[in-house]
C-alpha atoms as a PDB file:
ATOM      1  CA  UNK A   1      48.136  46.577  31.742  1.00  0.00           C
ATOM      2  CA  UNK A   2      46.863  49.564  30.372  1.00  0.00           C
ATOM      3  CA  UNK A   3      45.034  52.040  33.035  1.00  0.00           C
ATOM      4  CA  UNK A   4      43.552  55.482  32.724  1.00  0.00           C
ATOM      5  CA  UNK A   5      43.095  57.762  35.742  1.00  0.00           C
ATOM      6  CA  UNK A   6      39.884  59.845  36.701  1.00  0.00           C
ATOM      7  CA  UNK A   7      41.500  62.313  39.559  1.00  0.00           C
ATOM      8  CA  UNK A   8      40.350  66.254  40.172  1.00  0.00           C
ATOM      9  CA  UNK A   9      43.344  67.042  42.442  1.00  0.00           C
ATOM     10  CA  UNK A  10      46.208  67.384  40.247  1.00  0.00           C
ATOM     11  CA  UNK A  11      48.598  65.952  43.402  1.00  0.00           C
ATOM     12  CA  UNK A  12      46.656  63.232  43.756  1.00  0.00           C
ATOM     13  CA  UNK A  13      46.493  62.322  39.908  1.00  0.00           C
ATOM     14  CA  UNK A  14      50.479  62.371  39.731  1.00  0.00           C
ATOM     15  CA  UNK A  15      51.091  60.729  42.976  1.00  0.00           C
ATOM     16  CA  UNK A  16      48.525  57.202  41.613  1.00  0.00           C
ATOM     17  CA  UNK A  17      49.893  57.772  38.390  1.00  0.00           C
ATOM     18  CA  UNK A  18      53.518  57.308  39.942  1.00  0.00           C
ATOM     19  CA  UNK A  19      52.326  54.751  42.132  1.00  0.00           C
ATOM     20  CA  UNK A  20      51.168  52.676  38.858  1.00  0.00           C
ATOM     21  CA  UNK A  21      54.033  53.217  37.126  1.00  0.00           C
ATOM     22  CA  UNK A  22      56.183  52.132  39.545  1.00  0.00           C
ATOM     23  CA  UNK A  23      53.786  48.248  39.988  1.00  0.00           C
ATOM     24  CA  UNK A  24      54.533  48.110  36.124  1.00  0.00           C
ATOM     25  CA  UNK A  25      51.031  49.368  34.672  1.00  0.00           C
ATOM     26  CA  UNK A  26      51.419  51.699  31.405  1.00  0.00           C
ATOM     27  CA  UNK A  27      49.062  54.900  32.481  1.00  0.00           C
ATOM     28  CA  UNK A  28      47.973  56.040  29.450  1.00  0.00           C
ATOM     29  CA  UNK A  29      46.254  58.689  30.274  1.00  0.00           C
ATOM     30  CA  UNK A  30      45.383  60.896  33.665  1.00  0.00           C
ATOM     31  CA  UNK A  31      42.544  63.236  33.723  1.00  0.00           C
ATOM     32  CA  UNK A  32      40.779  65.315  35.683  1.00  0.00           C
ATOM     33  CA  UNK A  33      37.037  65.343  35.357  1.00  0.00           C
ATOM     34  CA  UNK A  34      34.419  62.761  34.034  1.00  0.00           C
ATOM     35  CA  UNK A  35      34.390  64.097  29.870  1.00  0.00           C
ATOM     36  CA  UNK A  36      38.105  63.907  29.553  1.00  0.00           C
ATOM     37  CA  UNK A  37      37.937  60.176  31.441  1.00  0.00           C
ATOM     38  CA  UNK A  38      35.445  59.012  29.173  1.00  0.00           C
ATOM     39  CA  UNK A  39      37.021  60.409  26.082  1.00  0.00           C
ATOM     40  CA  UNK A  40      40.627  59.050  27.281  1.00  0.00           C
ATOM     41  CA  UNK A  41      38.357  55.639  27.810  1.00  0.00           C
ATOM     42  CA  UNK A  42      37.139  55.761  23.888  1.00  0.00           C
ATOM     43  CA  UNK A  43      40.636  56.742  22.877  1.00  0.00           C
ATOM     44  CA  UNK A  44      42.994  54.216  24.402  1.00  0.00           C
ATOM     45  CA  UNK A  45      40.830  51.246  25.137  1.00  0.00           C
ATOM     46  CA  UNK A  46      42.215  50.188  28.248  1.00  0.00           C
ATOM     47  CA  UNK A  47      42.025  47.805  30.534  1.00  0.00           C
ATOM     48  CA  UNK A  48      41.203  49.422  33.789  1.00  0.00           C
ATOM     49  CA  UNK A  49      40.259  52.490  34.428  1.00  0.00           C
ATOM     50  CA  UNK A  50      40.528  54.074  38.424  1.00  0.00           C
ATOM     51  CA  UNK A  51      38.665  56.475  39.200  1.00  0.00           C
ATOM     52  CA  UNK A  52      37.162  59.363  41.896  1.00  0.00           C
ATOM     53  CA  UNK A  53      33.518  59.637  42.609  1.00  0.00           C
ATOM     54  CA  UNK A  54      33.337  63.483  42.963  1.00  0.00           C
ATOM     55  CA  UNK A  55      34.325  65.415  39.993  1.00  0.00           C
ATOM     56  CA  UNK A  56      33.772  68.449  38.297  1.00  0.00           C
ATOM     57  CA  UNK A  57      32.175  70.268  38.130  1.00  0.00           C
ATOM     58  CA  UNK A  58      29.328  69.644  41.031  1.00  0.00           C
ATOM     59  CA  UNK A  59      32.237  67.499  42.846  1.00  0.00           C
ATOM     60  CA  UNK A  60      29.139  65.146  43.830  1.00  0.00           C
ATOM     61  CA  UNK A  61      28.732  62.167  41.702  1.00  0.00           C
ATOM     62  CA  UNK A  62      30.336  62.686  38.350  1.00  0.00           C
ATOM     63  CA  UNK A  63      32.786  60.245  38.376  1.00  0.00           C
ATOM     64  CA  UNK A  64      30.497  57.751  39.706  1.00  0.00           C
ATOM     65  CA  UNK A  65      27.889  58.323  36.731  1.00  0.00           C
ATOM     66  CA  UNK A  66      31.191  58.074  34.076  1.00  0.00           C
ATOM     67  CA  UNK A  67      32.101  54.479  35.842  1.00  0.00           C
ATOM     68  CA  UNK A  68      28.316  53.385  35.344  1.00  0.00           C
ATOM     69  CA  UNK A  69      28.379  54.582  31.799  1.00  0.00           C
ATOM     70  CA  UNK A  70      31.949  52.395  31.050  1.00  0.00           C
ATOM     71  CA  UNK A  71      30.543  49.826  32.856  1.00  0.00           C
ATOM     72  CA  UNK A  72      27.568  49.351  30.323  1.00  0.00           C
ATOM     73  CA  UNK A  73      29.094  50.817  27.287  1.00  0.00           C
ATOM     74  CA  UNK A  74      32.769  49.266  27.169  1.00  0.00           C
ATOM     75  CA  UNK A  75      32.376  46.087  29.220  1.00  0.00           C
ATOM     76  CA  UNK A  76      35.777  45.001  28.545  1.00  0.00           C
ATOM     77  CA  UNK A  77      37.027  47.721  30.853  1.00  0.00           C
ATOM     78  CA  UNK A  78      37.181  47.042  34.020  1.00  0.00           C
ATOM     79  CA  UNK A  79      36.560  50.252  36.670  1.00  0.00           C
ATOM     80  CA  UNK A  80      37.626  50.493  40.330  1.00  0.00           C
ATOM     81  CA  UNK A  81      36.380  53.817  41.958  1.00  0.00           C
ATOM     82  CA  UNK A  82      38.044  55.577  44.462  1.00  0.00           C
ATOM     83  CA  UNK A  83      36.449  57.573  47.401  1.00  0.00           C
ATOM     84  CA  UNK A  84      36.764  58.962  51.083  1.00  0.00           C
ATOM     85  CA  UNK A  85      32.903  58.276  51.117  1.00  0.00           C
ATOM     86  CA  UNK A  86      30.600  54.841  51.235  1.00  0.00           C
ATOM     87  CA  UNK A  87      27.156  55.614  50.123  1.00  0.00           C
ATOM     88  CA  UNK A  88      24.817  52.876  49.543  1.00  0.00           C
ATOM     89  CA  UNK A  89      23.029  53.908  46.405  1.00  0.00           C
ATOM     90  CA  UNK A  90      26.833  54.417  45.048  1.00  0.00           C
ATOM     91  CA  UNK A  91      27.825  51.216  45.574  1.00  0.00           C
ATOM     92  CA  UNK A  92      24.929  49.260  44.509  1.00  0.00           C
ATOM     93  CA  UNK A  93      24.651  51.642  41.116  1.00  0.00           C
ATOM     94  CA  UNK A  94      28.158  50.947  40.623  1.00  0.00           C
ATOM     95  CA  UNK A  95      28.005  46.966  41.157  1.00  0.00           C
ATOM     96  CA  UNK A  96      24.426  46.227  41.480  1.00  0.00           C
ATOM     97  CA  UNK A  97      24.279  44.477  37.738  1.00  0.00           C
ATOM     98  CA  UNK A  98      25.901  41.455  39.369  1.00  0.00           C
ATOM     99  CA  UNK A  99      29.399  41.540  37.438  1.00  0.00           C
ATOM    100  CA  UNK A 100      33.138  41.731  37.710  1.00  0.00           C
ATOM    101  CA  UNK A 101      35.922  43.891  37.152  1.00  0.00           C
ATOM    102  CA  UNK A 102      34.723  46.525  39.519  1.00  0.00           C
ATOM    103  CA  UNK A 103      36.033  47.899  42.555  1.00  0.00           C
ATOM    104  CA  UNK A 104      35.126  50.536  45.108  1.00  0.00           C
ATOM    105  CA  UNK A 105      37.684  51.093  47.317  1.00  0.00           C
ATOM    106  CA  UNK A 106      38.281  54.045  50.272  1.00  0.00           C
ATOM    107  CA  UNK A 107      41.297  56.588  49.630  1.00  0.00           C
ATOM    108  CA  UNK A 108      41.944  56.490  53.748  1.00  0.00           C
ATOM    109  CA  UNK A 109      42.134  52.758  53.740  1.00  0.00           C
ATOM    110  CA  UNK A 110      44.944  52.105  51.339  1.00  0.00           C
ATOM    111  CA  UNK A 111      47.976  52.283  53.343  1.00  0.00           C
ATOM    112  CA  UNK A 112      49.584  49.229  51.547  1.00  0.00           C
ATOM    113  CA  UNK A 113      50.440  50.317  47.935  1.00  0.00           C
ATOM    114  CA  UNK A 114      51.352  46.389  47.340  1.00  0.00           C
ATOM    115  CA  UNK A 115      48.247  44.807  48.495  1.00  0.00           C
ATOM    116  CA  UNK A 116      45.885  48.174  46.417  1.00  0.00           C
ATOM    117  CA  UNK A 117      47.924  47.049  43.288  1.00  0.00           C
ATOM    118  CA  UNK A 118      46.531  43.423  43.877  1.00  0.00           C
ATOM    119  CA  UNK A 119      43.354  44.344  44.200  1.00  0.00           C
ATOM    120  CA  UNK A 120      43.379  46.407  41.031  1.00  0.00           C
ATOM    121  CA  UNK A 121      44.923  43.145  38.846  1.00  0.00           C
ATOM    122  CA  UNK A 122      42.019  41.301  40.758  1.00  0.00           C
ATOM    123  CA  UNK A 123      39.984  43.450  39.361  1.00  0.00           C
ATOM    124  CA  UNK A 124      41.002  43.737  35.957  1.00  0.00           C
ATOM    125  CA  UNK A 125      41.536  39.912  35.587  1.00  0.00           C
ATOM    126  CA  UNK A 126      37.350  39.797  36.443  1.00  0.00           C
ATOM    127  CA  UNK A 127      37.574  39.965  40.306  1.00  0.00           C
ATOM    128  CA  UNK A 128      35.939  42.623  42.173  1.00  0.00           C
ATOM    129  CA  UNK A 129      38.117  44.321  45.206  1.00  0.00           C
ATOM    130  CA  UNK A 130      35.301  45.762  47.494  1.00  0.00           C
ATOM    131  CA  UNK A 131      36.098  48.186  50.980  1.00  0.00           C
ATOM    132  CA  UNK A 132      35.285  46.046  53.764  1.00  0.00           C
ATOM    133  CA  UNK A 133      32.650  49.482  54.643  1.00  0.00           C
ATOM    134  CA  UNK A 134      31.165  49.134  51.317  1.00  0.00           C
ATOM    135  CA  UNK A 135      30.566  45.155  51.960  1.00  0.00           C
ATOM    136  CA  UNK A 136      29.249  46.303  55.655  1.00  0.00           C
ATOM    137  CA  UNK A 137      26.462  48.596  54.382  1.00  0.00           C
ATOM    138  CA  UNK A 138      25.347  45.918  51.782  1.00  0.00           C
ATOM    139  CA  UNK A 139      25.215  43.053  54.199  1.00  0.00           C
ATOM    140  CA  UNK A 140      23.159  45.671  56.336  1.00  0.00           C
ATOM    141  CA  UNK A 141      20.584  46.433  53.961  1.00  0.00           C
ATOM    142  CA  UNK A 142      20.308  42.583  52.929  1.00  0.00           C
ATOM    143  CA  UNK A 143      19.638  41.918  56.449  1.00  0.00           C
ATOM    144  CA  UNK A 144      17.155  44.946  56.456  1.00  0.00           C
ATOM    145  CA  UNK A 145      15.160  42.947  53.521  1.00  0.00           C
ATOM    146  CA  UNK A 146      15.344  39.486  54.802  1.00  0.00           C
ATOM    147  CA  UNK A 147      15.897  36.505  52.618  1.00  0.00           C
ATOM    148  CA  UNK A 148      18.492  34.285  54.797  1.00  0.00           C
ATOM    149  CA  UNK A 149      21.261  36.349  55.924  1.00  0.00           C
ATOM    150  CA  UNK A 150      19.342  36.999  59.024  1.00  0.00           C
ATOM    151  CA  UNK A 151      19.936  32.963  59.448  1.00  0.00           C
ATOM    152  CA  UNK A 152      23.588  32.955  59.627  1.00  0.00           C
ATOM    153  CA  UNK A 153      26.274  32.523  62.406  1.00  0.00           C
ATOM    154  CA  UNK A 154      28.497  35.421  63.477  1.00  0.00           C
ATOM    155  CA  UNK A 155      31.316  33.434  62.016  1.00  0.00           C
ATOM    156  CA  UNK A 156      29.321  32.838  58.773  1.00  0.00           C
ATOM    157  CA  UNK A 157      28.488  36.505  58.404  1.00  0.00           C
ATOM    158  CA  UNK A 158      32.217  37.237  58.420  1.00  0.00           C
ATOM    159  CA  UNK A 159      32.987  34.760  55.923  1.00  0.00           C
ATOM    160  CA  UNK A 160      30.392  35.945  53.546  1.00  0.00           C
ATOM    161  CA  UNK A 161      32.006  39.817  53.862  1.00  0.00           C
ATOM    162  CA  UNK A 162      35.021  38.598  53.215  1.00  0.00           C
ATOM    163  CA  UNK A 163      33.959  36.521  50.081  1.00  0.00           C
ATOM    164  CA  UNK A 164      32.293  39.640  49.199  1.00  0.00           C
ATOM    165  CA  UNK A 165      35.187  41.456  49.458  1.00  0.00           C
ATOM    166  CA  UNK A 166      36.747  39.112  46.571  1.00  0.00           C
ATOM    167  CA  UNK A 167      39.049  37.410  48.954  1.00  0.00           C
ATOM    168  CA  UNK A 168      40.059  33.611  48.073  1.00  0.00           C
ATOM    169  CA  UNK A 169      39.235  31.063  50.663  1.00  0.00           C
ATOM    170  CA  UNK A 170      42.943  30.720  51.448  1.00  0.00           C
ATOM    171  CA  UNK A 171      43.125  34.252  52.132  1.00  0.00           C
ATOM    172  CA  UNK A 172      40.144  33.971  54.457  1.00  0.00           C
ATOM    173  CA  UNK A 173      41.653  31.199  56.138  1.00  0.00           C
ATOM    174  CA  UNK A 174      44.980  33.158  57.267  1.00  0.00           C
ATOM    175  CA  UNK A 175      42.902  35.869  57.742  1.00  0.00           C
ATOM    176  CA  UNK A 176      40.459  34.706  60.415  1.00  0.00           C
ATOM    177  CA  UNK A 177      43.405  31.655  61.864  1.00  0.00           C
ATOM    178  CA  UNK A 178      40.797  28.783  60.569  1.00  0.00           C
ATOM    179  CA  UNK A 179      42.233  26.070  57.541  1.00  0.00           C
ATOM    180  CA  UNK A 180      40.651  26.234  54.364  1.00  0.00           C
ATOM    181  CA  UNK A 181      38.685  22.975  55.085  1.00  0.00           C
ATOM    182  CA  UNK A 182      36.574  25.044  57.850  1.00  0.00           C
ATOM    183  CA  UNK A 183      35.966  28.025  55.768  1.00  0.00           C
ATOM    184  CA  UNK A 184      34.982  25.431  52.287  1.00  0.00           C
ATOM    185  CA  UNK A 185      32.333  24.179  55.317  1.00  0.00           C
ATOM    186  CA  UNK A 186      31.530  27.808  56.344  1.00  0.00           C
ATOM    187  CA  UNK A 187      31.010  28.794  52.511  1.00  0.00           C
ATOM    188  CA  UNK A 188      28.652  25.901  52.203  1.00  0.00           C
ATOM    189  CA  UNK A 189      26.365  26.296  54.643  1.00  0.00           C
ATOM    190  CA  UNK A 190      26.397  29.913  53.448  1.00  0.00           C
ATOM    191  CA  UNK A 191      25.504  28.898  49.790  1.00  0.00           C
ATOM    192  CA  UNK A 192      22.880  26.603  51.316  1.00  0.00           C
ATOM    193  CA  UNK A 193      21.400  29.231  53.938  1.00  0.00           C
ATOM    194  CA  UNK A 194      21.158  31.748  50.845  1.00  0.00           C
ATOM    195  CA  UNK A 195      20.068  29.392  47.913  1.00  0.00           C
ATOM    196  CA  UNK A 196      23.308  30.412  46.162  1.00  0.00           C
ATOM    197  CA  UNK A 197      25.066  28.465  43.362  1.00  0.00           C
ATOM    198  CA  UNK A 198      27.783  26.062  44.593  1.00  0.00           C
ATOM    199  CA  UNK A 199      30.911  27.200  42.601  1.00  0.00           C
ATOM    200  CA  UNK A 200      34.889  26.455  42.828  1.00  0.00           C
ATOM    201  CA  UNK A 201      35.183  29.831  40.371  1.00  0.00           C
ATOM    202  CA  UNK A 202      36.365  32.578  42.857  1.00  0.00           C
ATOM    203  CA  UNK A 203      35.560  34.937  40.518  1.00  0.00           C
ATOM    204  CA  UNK A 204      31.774  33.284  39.792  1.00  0.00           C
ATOM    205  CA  UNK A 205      31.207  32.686  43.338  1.00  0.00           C
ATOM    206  CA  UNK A 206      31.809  36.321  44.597  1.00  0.00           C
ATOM    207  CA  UNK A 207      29.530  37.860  41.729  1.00  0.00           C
ATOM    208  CA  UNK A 208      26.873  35.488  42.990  1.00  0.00           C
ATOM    209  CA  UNK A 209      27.595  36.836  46.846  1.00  0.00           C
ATOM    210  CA  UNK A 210      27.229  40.492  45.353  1.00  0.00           C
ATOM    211  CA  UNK A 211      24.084  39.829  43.434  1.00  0.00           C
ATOM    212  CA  UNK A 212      22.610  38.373  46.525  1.00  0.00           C
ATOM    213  CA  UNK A 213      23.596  41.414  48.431  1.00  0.00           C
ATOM    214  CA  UNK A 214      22.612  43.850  45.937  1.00  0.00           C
ATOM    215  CA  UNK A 215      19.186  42.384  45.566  1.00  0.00           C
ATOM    216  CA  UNK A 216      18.429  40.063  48.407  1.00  0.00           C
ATOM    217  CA  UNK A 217      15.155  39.175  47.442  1.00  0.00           C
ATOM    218  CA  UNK A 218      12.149  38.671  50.339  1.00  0.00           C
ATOM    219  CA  UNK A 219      12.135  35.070  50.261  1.00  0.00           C
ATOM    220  CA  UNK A 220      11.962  32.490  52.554  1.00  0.00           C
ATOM    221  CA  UNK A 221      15.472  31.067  53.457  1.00  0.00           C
ATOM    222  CA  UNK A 222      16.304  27.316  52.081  1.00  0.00           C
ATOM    223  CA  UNK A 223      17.299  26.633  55.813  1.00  0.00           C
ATOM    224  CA  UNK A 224      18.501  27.081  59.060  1.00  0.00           C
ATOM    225  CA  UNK A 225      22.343  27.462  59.425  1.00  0.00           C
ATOM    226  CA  UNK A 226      23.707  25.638  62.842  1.00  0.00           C
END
């Protein structure tokens, strides 16, 4: 898998570009502000590109602005950001059109380098890989506009962050100590509550989670969840 890295601090560039190299992904290329990314990004076609928010040289959204731009202008990469901040408007800018291969991930929270390097293959094979902060501030401005997830259990709630976090329904299931039968029921009366497409797709089904969170239009929900 072919990756290029967005990264200001030099350290920080070599230490991810070890890390990658070590979980068997060819780094092509490892830059340090948002021109060079999206020139390494026209130059090597790759298939994932990782990259800081804050770059040079205002160090507030640069690297944000070049994921949008891949995002829309080389769909076939995918792009995980990396940040020590959650901001709303980032997040739904960055994954607000409803698609895959995206990630936005916290710097602080990666402590496993096993289970980041899954989330970045997720990623890249059309998953999404979202913080579970980032899911928590989208699920709290969904409830803020109404539209059903006001309607759903506590236990429904935290199987919808965790779908929206791209996790699998076996995941969930180890996860919260429930078998995958109970969280298939959860997810249903979550696609029912919502008005969301039934689908087996994990991939499908998560975009459709995001899109509702994103968006989370007004409406009146389809009905109550018990």
């Amino acid at each position: 898998m072919r990756v290029v890295i967005g990264e200001d601090e030099a350290l920080l560039r070599q230490g991810l570009t070890l890390v990658l190299e070590q979980a068997d992904f060819d780094v092509v290329a490892a830059v340090g502000d948002a021109g060079a990314l999206e020139d390494a990004v026209i130059q090597h076609a790759p298939d994932l590109v990782v990259t800081d928010i804050r770059m040079p040289p205002t160090f507030t959204d640069e690297g944000l602005a070049a994921a949008v731009r891949i995002r829309k202008h080389h769909s076939e990469t995918a792009v995980v950001v990396l940040s020590q901040h959650v901001q709303r408007r980032y997040a739904v800018e960055l994954i607000g059109d409803g698609g895959g291969h995206v990630g936005y991930l916290l710097k602080q929270r990666i402590s496993d380098v096993r289970t980041f390097t899954q989330d970045l293959r997720r990623v890249a094979t059309g998953g999404t890989a979202l913080d579970p902060d980032v899911v928590a501030i989208l699920m709290s401005r969904a409830r803020m506009l109404g539209g059903g997830i006001e309607a759903l259990t506590p236990r429904q709630s935290e199987v919808l962050g965790h779908m929206a976090e791209g996790r699998s329904n076996g995941w969930i299931a180890d996860e919260l100590g429930l078998s995958e039968k109970a969280i298939v029921q959860h997810t249903s009366r979550i696609y029912d509550t919502l008005d969301l497409p039934v689908d087996a797709d994990d991939h499908r089904r998560v975009r459709a989670v995001i899109h509702y969170l994103t968006h989370s239009p007004p409406t009146t929900p389809a009905g109550p969840a018990n």
